[in-house]
Protein backbone atom coordinates (compact mmCIF):
# COMPACT_ATOMS: atom_id res chain seq x y z
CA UNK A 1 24.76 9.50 19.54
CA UNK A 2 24.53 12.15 22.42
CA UNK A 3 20.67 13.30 22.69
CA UNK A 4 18.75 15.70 20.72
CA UNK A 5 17.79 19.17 22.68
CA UNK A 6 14.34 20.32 22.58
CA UNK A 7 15.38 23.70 20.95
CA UNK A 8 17.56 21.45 18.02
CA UNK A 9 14.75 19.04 17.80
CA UNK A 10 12.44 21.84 16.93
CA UNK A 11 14.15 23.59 14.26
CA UNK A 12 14.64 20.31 12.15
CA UNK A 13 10.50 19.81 12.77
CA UNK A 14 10.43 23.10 11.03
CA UNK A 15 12.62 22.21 8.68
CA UNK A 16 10.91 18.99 8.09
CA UNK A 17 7.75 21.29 8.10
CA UNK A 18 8.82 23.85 5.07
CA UNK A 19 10.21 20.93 3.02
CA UNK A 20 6.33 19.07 3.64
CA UNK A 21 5.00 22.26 2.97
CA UNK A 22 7.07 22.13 -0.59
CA UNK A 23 6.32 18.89 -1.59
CA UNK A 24 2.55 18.43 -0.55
CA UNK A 25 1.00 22.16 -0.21
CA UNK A 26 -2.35 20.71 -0.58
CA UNK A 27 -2.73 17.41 1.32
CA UNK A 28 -5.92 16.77 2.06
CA UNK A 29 -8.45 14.53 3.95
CA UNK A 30 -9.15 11.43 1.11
CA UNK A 31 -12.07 10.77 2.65
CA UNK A 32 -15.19 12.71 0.81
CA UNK A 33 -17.75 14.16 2.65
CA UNK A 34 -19.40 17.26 2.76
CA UNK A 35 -20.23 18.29 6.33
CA UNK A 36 -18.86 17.14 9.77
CA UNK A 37 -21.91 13.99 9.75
CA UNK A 38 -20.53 12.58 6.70
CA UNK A 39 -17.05 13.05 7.50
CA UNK A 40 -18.11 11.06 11.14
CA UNK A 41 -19.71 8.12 9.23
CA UNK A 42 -16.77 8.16 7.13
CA UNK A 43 -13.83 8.17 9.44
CA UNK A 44 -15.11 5.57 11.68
CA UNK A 45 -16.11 3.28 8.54
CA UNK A 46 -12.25 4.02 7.69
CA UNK A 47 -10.83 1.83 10.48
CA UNK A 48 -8.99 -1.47 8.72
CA UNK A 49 -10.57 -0.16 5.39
CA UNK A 50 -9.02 1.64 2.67
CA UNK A 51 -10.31 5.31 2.06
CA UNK A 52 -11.20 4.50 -1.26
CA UNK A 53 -13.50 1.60 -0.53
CA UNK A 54 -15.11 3.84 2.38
CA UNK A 55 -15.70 6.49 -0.47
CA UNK A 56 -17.36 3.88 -3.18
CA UNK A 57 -19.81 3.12 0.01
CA UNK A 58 -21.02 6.33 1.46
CA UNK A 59 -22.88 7.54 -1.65
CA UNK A 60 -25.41 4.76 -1.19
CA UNK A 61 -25.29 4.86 2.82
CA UNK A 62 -25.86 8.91 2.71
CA UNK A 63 -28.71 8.56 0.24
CA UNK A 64 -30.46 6.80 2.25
CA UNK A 65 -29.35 8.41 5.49
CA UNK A 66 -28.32 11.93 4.69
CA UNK A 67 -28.46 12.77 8.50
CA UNK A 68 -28.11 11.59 11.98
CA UNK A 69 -31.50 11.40 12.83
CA UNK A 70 -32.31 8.76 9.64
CA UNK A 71 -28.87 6.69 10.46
CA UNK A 72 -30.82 6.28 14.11
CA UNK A 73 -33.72 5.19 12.59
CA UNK A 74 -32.24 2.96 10.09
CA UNK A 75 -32.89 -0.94 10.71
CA UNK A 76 -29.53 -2.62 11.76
CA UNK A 77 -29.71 -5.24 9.36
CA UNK A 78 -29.96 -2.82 6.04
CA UNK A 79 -26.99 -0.57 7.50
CA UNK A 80 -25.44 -3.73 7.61
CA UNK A 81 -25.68 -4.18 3.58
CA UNK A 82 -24.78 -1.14 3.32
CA UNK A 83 -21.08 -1.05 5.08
CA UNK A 84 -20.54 -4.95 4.48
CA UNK A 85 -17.72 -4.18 2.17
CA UNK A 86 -15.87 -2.24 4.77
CA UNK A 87 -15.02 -4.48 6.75
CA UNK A 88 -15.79 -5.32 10.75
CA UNK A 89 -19.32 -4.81 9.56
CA UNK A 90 -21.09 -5.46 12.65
CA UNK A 91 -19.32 -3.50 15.02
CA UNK A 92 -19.36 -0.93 12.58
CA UNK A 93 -22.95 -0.29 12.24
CA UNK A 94 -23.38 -0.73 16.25
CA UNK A 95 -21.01 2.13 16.52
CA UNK A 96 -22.86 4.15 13.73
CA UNK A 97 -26.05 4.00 15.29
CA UNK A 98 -25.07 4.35 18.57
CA UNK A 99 -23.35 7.47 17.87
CA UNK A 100 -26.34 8.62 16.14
CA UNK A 101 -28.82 8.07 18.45
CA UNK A 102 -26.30 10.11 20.85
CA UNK A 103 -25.97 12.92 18.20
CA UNK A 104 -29.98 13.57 17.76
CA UNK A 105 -30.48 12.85 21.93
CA UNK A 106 -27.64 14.89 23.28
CA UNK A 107 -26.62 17.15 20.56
CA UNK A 108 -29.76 17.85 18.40
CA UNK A 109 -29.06 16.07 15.77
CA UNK A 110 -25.66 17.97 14.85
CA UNK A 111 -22.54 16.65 15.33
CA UNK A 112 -20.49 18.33 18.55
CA UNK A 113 -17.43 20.36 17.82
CA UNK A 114 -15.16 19.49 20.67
CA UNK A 115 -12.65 16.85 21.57
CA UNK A 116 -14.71 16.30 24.55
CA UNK A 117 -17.96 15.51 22.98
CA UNK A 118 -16.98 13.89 20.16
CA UNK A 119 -14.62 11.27 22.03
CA UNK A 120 -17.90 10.43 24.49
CA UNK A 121 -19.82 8.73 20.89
CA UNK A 122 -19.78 5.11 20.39
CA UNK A 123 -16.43 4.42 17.89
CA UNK A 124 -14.91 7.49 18.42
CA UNK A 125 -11.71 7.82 19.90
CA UNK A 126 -9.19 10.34 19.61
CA UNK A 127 -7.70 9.95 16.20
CA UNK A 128 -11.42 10.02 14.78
CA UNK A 129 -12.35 13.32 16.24
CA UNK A 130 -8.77 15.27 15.49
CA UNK A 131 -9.98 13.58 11.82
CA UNK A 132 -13.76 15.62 12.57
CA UNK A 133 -12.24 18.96 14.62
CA UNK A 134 -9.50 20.04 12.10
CA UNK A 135 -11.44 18.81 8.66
CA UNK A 136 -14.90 19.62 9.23
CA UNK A 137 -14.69 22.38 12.10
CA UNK A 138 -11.11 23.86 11.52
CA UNK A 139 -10.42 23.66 15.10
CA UNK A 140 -6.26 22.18 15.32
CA UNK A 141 -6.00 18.58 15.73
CA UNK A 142 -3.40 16.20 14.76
CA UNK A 143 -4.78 12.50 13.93
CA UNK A 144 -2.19 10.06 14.13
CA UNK A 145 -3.11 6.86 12.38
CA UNK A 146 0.16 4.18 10.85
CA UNK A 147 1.83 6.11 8.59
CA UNK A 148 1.95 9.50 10.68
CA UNK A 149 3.19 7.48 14.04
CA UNK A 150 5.87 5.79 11.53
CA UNK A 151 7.35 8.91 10.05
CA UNK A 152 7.32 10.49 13.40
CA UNK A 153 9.53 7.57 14.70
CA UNK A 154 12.07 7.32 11.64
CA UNK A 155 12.43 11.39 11.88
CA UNK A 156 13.26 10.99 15.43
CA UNK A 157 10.49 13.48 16.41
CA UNK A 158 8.80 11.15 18.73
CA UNK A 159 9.94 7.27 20.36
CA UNK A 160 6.59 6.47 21.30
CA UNK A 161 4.61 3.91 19.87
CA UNK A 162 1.23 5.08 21.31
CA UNK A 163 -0.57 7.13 19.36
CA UNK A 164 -1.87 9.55 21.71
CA UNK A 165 1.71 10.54 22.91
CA UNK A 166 2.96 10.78 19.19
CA UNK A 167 0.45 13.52 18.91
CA UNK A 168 1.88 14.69 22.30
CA UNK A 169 5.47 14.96 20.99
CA UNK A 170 3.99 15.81 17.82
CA UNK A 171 1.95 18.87 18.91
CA UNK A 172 4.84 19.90 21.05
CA UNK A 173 7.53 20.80 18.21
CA UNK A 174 4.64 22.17 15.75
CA UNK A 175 2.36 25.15 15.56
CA UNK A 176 -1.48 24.00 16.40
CA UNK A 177 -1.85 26.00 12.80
CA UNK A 178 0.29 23.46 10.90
CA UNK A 179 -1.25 20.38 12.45
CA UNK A 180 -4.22 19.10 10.66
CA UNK A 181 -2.10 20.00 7.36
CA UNK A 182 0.74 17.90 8.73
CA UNK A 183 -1.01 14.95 9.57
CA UNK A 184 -2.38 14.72 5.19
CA UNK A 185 1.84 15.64 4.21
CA UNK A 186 2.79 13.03 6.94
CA UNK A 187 0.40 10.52 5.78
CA UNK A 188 1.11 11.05 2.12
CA UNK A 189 4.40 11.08 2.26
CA UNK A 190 4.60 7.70 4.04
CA UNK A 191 2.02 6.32 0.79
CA UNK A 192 4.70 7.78 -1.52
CA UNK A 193 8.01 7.61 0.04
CA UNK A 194 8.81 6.14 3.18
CA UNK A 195 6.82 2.78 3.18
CA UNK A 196 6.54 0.76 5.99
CA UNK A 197 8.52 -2.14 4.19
CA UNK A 198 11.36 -0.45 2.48
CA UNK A 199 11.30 3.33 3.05
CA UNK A 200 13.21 4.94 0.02
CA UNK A 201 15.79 6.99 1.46
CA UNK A 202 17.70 7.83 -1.67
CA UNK A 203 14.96 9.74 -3.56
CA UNK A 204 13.32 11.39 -0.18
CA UNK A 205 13.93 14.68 0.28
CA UNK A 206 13.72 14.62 4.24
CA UNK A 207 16.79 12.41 4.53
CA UNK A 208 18.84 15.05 5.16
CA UNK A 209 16.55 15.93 8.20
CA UNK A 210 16.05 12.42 9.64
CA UNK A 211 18.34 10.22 11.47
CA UNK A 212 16.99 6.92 10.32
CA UNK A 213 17.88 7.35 6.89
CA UNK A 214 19.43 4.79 5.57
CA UNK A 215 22.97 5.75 3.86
């Protein structure tokens, strides 16, 4: 199969785009939170968890910490009980209160708005803060967790398997206006449609934009 150019590669991302656009116009962060500390506590609770258990735990764990200055202050043991449920419970809260302690020392108590900042807290790496910067601040980021990094492979738009140069690739073919939005279609569609197991080709509407389909 002779290779792709960059100009053909990104008309059928756009393609790809308009047809996300159709079929999931408003994807949307699962998580719930309501400003960017929440949707912090959240996202890094998230890792190996479902978003749904993370969401039947954070009502309890904001009550009694509804900022970063509380989650500092809050004994390790009863943040602990709190998260158990989530999974990797220890590292968890070591991350949580880490990062707090580095919100209320370095950043007043408010969590920073910039790739920079946010990627220098305990648990948060670059996935988590594209999650923070284009949720919670509006500022373009991609986040490129399993299902995102497997659609981007089967469509051809990236071959790499590491997540920060699937955003690369990603980022490259798409306008930074269109990327937090694609990353909720992406991940949706790869809930709904194209499953890591058995992706169902005959009743997705991409196949006629992706080269893995399967005929």
């Amino acid at each position: 199969m002779p290779r792709e150019s960059l100009q053909k590669k990104k008309l059928r991302a756009e393609a790809i785009r308009k047809e996300l656009d159709r079929l999931y116009p408003e994807a949307s962060c699962s998580l719930h939170f309501v400003d960017p500390y929440q949707l912090l506590v959240s996202t890094i609770l998230s890792a190996q968890c479902t978003d749904e258990r993370v969401n039947r735990v954070t009502p309890a764990l904001f009550e009694a910490a509804p900022d970063a200055a509380a989650l500092a202050r809050m004994p390790q043991r009863t943040l602990e009980k709190l998260i158990h449920s989530t999974g990797f419970f220890r590292s968890k809260s070591k991350n949580l209160k880490a990062a707090a302690k580095e919100i209320v020392s370095r950043h007043g108590g408010r969590v920073p708005g910039s790739m920079e900042d946010l990627t220098a807290l305990a648990g948060v790496g670059r996935k988590t803060a594209n999650v923070i910067l284009g949720n919670a601040f509006g500022v373009p980021g991609l986040p490129v967790d399993t299902h995102v990094g497997r659609l981007a492979r089967r469509l051809r738009l990236s071959g790499n398997e590491d997540p920060v140069k699937v955003e690369k690739d990603l980022c490259a073919l798409t306008p930074p206006e269109s990327w937090t939005l694609l990353s909720h279609q992406l991940i949706q569609h790869g809930r709904l449609v194209c499953s890591s197991r058995k992706p169902n080709c005959a009743a997705c509407t991409l196949a006629t934009h992706c080269p893995s389909r399967e005929i």
